[in-house]
C-alpha atoms as a PDB file:
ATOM      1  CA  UNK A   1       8.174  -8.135  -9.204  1.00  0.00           C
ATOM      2  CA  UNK A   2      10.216  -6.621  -6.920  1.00  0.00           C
ATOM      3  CA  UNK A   3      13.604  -5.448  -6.626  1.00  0.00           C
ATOM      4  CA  UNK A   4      15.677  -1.958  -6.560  1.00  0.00           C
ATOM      5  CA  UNK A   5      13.771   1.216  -6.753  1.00  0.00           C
ATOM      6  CA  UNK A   6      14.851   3.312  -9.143  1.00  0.00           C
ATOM      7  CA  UNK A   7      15.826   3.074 -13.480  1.00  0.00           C
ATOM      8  CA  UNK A   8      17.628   0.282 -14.371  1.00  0.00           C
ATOM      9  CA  UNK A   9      20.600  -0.257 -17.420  1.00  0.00           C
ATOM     10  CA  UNK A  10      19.259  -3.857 -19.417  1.00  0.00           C
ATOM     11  CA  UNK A  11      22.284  -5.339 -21.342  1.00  0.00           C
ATOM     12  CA  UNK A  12      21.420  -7.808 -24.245  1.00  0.00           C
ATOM     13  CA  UNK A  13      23.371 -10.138 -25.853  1.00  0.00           C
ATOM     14  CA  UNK A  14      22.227 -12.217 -29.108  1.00  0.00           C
ATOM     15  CA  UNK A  15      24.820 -14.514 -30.523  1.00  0.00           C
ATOM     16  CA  UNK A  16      27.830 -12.657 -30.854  1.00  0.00           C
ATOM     17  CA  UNK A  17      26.641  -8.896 -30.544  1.00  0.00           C
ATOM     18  CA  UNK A  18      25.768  -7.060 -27.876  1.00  0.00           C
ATOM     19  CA  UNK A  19      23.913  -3.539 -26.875  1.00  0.00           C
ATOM     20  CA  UNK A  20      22.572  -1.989 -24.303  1.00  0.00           C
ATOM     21  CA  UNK A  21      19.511   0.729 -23.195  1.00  0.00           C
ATOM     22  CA  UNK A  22      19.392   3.045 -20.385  1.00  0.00           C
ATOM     23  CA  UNK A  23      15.899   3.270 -18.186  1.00  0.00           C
ATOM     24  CA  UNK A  24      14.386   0.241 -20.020  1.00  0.00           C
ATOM     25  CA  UNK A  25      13.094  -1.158 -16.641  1.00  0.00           C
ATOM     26  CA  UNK A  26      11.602   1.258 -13.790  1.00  0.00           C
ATOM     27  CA  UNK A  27       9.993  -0.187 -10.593  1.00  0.00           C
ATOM     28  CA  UNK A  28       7.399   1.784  -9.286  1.00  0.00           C
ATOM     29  CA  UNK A  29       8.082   3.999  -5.579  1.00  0.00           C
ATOM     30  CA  UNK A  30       6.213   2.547  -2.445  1.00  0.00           C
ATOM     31  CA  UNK A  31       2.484   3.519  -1.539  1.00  0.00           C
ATOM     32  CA  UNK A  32       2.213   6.930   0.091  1.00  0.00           C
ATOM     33  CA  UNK A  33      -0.758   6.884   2.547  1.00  0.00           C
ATOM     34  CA  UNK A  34      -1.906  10.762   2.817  1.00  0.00           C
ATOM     35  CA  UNK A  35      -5.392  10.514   4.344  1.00  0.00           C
ATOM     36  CA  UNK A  36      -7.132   8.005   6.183  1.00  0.00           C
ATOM     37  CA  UNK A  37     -10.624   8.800   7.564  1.00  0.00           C
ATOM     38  CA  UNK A  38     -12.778   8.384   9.500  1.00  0.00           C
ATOM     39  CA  UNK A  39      -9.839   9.173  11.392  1.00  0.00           C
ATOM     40  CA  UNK A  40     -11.843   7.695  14.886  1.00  0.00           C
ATOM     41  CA  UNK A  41     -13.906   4.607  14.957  1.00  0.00           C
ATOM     42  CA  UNK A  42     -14.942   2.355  17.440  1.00  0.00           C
ATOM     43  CA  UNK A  43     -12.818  -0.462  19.195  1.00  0.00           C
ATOM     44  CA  UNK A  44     -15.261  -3.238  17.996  1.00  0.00           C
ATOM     45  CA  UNK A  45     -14.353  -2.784  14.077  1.00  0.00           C
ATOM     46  CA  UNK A  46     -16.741  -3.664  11.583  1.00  0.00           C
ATOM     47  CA  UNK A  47     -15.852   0.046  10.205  1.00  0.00           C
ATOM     48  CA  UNK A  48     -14.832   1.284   6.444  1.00  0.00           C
ATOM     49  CA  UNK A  49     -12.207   3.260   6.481  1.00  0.00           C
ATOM     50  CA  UNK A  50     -11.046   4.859   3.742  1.00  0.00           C
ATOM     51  CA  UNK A  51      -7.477   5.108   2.640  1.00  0.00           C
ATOM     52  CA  UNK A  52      -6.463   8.348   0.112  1.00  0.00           C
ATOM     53  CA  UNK A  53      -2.715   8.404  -1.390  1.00  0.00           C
ATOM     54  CA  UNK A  54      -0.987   6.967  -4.213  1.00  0.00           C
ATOM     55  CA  UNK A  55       0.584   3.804  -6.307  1.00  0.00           C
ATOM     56  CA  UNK A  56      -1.983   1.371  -4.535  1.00  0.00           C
ATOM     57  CA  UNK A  57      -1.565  -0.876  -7.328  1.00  0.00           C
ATOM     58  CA  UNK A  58      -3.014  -1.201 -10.527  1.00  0.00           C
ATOM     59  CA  UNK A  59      -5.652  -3.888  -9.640  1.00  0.00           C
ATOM     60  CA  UNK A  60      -8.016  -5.289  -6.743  1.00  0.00           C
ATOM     61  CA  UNK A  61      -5.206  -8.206  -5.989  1.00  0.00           C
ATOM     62  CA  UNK A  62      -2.905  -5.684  -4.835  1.00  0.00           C
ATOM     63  CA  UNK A  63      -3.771  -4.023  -1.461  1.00  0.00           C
ATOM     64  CA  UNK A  64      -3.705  -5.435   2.083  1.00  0.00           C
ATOM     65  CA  UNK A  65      -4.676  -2.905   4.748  1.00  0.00           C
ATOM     66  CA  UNK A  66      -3.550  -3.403   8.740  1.00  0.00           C
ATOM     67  CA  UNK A  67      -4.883  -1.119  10.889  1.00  0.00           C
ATOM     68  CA  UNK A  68      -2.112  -1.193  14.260  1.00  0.00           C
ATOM     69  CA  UNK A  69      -0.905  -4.770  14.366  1.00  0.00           C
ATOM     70  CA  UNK A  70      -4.385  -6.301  13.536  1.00  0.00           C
ATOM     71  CA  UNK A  71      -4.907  -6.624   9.294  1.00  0.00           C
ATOM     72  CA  UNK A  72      -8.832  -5.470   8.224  1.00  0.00           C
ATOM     73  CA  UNK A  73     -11.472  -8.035   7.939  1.00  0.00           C
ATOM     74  CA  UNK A  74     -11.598  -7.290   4.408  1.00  0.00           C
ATOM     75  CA  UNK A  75      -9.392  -4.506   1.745  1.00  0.00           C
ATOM     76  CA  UNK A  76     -11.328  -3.068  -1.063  1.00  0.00           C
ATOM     77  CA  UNK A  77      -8.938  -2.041  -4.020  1.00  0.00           C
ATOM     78  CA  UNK A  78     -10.387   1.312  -5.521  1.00  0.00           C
ATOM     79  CA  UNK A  79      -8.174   3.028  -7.703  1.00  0.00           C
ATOM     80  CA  UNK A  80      -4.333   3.881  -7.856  1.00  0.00           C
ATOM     81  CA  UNK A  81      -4.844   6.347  -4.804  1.00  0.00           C
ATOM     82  CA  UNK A  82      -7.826   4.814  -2.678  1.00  0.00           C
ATOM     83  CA  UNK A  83      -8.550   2.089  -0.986  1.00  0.00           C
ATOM     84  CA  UNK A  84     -11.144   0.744   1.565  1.00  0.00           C
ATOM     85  CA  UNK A  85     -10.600  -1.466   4.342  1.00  0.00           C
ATOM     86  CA  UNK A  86     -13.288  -3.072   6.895  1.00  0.00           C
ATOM     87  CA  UNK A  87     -11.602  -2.576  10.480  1.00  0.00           C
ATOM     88  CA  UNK A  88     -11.122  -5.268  13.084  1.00  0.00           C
ATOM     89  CA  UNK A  89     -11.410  -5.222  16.682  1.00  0.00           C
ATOM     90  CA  UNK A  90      -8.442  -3.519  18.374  1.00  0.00           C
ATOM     91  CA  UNK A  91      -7.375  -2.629  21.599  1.00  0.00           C
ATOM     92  CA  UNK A  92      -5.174  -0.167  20.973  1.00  0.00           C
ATOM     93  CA  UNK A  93      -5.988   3.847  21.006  1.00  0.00           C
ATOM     94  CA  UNK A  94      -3.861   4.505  18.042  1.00  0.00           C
ATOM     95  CA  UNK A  95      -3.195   3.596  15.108  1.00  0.00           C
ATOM     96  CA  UNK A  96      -1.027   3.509  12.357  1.00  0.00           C
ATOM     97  CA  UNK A  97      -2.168   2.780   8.635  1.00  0.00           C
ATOM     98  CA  UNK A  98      -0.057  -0.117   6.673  1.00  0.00           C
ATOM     99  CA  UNK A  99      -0.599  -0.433   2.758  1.00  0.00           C
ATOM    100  CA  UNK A 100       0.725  -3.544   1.593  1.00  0.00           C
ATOM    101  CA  UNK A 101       0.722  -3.128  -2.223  1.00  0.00           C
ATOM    102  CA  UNK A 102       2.307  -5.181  -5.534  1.00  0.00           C
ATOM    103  CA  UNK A 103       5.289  -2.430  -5.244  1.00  0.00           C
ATOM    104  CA  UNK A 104       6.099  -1.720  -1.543  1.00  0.00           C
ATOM    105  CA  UNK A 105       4.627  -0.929   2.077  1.00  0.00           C
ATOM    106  CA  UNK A 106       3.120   2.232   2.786  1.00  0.00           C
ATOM    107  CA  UNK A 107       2.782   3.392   6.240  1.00  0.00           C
ATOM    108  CA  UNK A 108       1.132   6.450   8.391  1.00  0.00           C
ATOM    109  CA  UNK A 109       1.532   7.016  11.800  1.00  0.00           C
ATOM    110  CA  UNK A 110      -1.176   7.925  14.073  1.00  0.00           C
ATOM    111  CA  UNK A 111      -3.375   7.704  11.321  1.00  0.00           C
ATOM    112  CA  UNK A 112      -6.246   6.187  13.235  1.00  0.00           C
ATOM    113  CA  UNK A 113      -7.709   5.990  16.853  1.00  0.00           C
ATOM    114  CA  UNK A 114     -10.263   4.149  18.955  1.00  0.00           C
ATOM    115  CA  UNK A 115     -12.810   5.065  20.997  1.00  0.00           C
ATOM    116  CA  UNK A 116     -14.232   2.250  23.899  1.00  0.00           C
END
């Protein structure tokens, strides 16, 4: 789901009473990308790169990786803090790294460059 970061209040009503709990919902933060590498790779694709941070989701539905403006061939969910991605041709020298997970975008800048 999405929705504000951050703890939520949850009010409940039930006929005629009423309560209420303090930080009964809490939505996770966005991915944080820390290492991507190889960190050079060739224009053609058809590379793994490897993606190193945290809250990538808890399962393998969760991740899309884009490499510049062009998405990988393929994402491979790891773990919480990795993921794999099979690059895709690209044209551009470099990169920035994009984590689309369940909770948020991640992003790096310059996290990735291509050789001719």
């Amino acid at each position: 789901t999405s929705g504000p970061k951050g703890t939520l209040t949850s009010i409940i009503t039930c006929s005629s009473l009423s309560g209420s709990v303090t930080a009964s919902v809490t939505f996770g933060k966005s991915p944080q990308i820390s290492l991507v590498f190889p960190v050079n790779a060739q224009a053609t694709g058809h590379q793994f790169v490897t993606l190193l941070g945290r809250g990538f989701g808890l399962n393998h539905h969760s991740v899309v990786l884009r490499l510049g403006v062009s998405s990988c061939e393929s994402t491979m969910w790891v773990s919480a803090t990795s993921s794999v991605g099979l690059s895709s041709y690209s044209n551009q020298r470099s990169l920035s790294a994009l984590l689309t997970a369940s909770n948020g975008v991640g992003t790096l800048s310059r996290a990735f460059s291509t050789a001719s």
